[in-house]
Protein backbone atom coordinates (compact mmCIF):
# COMPACT_ATOMS: atom_id res chain seq x y z
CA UNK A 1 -45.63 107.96 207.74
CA UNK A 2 -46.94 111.89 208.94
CA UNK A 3 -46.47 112.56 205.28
CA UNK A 4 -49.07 109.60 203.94
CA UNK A 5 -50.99 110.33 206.67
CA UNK A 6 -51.85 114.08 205.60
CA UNK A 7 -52.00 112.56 202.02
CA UNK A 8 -55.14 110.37 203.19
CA UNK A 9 -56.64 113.17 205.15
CA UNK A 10 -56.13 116.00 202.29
CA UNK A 11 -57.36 113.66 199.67
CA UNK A 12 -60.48 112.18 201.65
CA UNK A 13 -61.52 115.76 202.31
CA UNK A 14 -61.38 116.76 198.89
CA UNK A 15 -62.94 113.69 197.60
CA UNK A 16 -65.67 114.38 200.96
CA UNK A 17 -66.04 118.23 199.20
CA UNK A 18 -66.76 117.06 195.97
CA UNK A 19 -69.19 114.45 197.01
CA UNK A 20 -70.99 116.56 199.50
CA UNK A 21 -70.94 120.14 197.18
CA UNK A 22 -71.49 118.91 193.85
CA UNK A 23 -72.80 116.45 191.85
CA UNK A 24 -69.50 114.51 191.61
CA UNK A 25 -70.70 110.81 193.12
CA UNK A 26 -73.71 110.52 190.84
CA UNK A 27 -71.39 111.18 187.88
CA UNK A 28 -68.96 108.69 189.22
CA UNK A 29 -71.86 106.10 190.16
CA UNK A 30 -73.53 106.26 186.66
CA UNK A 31 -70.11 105.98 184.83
CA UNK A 32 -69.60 102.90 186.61
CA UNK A 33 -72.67 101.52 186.66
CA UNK A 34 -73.73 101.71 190.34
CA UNK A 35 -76.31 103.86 190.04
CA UNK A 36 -78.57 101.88 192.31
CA UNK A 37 -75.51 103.03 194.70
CA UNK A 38 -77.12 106.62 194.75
CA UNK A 39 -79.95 106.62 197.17
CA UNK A 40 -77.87 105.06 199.74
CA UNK A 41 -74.45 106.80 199.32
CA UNK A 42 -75.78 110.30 198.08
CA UNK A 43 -77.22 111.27 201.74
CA UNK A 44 -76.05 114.06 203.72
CA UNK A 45 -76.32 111.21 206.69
CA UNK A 46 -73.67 109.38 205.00
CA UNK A 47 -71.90 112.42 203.12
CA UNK A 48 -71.38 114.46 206.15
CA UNK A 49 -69.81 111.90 208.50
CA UNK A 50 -67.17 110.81 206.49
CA UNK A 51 -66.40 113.90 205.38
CA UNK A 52 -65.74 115.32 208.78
CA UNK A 53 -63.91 112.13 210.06
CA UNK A 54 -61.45 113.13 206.94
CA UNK A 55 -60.94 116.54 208.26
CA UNK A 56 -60.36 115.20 211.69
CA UNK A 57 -57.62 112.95 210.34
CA UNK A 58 -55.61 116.33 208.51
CA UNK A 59 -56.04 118.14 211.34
CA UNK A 60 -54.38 115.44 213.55
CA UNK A 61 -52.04 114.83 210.86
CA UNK A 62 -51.11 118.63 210.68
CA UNK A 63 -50.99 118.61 214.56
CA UNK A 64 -48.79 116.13 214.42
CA UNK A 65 -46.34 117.32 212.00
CA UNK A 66 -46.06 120.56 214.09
CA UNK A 67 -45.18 118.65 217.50
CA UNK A 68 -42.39 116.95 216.20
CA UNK A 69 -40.89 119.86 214.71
């Protein structure tokens, strides 16, 4: 499980990154269709929080994986 657990977190926070950094979500949203999506996802308000609840989650998972070594 500490294994899929620093998969989510690593792969969130990229995914967070390139959402936050670049224009990665509005690609994604207009490829798909969702574009009305945009002013409600594409907001640092939004961007931001999830994107630091993803780094929470590696750092506990990394934390983790060094206490039961």
């Amino acid at each position: 499980m500490k294994n899929k657990l620093l998969a989510l977190g690593i792969g969130g926070t990229i995914l967070g990154i390139l959402c936050c950094f670049t224009p990665f979500l509005p690609i994604v949203l207009t490829a798909l269709g969702l574009t009305g999506l945009l002013g409600v996802l594409y907001n640092d308000a939004v961007l931001l929080p999830i994107l630091a609840a993803f780094l929470i989650l590696t750092g506990y998972a990394l934390w983790r994986q060094k206490k039961q070594k």
